[in-house]
N, C-alpha and C. Protein backbone atom coordinates (compact mmCIF):
# COMPACT_ATOMS: atom_id res chain seq x y z
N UNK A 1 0.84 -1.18 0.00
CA UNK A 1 0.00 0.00 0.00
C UNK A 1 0.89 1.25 0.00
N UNK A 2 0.26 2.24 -0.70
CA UNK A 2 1.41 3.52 -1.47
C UNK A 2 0.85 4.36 0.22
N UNK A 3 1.87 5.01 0.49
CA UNK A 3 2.11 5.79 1.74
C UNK A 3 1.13 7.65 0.84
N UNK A 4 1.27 8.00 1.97
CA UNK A 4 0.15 8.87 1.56
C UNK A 4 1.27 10.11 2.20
N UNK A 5 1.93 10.97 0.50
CA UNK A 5 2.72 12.48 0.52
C UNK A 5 2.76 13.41 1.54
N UNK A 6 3.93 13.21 2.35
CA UNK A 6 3.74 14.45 3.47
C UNK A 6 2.78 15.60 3.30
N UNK A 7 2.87 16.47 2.14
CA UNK A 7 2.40 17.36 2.28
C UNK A 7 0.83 17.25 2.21
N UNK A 8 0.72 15.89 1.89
CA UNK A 8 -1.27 16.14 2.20
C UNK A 8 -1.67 15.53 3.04
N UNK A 9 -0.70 14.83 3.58
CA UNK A 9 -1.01 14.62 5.27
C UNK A 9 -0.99 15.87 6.22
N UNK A 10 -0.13 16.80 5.93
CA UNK A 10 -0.01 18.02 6.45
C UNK A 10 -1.14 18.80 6.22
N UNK A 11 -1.59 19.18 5.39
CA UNK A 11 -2.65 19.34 5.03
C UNK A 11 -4.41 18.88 5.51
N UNK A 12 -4.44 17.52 5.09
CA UNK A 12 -5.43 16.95 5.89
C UNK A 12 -4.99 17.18 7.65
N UNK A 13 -3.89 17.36 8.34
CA UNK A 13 -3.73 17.40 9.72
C UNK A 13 -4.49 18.63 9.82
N UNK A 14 -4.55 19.88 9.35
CA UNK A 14 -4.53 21.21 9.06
C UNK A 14 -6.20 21.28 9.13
N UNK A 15 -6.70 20.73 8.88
CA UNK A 15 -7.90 20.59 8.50
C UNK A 15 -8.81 19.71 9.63
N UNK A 16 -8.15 18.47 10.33
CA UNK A 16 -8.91 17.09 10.97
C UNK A 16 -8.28 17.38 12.70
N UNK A 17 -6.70 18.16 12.59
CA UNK A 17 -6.11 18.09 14.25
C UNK A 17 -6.18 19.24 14.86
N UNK A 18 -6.71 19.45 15.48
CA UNK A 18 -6.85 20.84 16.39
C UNK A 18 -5.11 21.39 17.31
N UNK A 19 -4.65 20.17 16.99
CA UNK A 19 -3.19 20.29 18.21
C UNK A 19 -2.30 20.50 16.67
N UNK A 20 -2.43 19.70 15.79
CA UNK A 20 -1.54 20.07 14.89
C UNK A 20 -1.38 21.87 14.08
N UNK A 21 -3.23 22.19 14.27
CA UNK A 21 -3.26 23.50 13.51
C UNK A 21 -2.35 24.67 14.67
N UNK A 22 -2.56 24.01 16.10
CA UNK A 22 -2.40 25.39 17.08
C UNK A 22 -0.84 25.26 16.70
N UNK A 23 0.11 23.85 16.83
CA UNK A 23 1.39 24.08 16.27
C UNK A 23 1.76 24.80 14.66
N UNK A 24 0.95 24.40 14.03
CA UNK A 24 0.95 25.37 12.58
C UNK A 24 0.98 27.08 12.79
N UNK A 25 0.11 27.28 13.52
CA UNK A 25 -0.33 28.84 14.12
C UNK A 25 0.96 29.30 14.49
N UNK A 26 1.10 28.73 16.19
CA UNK A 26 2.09 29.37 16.87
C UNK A 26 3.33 29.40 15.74
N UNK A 27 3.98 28.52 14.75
CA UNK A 27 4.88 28.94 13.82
C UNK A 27 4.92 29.63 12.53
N UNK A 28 3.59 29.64 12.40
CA UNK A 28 3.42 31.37 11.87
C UNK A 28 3.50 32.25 12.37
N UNK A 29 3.27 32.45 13.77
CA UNK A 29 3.25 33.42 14.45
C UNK A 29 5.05 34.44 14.92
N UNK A 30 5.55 32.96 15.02
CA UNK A 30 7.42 33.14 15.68
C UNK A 30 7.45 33.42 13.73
N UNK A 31 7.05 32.96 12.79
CA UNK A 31 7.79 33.54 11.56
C UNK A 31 8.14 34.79 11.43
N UNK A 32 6.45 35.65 11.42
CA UNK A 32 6.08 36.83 11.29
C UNK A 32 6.69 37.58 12.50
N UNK A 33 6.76 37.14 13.53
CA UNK A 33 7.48 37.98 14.62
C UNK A 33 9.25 37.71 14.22
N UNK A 34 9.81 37.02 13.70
CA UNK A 34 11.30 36.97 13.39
C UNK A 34 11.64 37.82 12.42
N UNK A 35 10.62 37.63 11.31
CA UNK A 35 10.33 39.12 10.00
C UNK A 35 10.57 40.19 10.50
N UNK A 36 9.43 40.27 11.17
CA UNK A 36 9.80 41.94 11.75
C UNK A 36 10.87 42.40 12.62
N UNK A 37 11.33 41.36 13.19
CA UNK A 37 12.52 41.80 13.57
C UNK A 37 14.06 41.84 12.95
N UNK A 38 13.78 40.81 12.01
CA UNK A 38 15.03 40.99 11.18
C UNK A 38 14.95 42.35 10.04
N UNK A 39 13.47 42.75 9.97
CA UNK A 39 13.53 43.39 9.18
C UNK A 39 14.11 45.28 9.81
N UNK A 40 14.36 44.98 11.13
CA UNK A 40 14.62 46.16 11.35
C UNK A 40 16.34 46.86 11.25
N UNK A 41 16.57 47.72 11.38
CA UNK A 41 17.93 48.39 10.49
C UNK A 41 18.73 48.16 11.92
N UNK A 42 18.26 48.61 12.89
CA UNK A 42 19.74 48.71 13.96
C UNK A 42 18.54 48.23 15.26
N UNK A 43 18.64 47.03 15.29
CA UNK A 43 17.92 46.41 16.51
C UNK A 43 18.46 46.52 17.69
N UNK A 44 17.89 46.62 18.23
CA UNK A 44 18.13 46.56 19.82
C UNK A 44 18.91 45.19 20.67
N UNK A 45 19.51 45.26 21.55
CA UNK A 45 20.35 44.01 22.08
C UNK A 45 19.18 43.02 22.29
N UNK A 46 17.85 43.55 22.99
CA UNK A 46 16.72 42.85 23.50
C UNK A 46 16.55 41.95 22.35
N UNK A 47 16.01 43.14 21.08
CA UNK A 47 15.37 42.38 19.84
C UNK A 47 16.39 41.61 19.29
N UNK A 48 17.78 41.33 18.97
CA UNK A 48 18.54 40.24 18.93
C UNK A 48 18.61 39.23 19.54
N UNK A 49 18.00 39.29 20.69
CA UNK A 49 18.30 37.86 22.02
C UNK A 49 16.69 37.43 21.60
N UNK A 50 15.94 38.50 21.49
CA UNK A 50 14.55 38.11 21.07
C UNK A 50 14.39 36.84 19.69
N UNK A 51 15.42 37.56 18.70
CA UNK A 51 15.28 36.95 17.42
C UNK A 51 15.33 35.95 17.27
N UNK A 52 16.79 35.29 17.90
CA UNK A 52 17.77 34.10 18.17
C UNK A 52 16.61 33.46 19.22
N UNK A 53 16.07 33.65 19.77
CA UNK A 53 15.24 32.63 20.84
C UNK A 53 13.90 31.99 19.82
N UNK A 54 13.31 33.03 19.22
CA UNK A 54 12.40 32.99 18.76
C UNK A 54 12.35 31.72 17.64
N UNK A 55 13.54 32.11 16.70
CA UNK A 55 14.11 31.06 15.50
C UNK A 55 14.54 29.56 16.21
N UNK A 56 14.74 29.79 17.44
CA UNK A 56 14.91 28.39 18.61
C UNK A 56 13.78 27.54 18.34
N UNK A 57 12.88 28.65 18.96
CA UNK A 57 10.95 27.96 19.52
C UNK A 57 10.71 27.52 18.13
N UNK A 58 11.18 28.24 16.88
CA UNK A 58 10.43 28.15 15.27
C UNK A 58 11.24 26.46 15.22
N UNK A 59 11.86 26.62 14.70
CA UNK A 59 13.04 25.05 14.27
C UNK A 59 12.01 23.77 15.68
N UNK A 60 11.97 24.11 16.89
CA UNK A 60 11.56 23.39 17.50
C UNK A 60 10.12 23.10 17.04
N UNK A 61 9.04 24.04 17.26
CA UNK A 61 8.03 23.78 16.62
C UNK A 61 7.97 22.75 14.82
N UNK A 62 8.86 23.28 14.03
CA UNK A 62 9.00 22.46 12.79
C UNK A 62 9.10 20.88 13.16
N UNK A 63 10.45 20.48 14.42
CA UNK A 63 10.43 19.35 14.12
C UNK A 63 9.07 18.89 15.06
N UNK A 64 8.67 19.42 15.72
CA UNK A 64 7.31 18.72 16.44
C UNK A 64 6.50 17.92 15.46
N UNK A 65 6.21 19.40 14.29
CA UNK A 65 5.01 18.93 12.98
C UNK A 65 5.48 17.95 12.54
N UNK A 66 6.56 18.05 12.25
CA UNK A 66 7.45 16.93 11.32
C UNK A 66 7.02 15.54 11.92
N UNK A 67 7.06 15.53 12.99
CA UNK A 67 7.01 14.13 14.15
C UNK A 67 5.80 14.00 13.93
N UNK A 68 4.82 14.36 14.01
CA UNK A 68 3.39 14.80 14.22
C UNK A 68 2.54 14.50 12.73
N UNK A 69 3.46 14.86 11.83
CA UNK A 69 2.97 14.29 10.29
C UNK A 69 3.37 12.65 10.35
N UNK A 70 4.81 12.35 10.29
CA UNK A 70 4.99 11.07 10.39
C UNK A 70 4.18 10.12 11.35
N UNK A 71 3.88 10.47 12.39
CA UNK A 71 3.33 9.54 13.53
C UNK A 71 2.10 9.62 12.56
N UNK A 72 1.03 10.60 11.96
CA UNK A 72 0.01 9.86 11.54
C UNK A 72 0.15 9.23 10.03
N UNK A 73 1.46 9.51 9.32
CA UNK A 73 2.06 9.05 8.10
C UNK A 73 1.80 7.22 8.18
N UNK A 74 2.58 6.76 9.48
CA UNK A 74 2.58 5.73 9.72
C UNK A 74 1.29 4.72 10.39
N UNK A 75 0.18 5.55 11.18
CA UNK A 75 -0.68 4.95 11.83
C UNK A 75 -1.53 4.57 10.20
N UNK A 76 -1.52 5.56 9.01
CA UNK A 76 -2.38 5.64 7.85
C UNK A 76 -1.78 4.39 7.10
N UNK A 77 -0.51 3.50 7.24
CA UNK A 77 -0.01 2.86 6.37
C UNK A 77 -0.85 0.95 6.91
């Protein structure tokens, strides 16, 4: 049996998991907040320690989904 394409498992998660969308959210959220801070010209020491933490929580959140797609990648096979 053919395994079913990350990305429309991601997708269908997006749509069927309430825990998967709030992790989708919150890493939109650290995106758009890392944007704006990289996007600024002479940041502040705060908003640098801010940035670097933030891109932490982001990468962490990714591999959660990642885990979170596969675990139902595999329950679907």
């Amino acid at each position: 049996m053919a395994s079913i394409p990350l990305e429309n498992l991601s997708a269908q998660l997006m749509e069927t998991s309430e825990e998967y969308r709030r992790l989708a959210e919150q890493h939109s959220d650290y995106k758009r907040r890392i944007e704006e801070l990289s996007s600024r010209r002479f940041p502040t020491q705060e908003e640098q320690v801010e940035e670097m933490r933030l891109k932490k929580l982001k990468l962490h959140l990714k591999d959660k989904m990642y885990d979170f797609v596969r675990q139902h990648q595999q329950e679907s096979i």
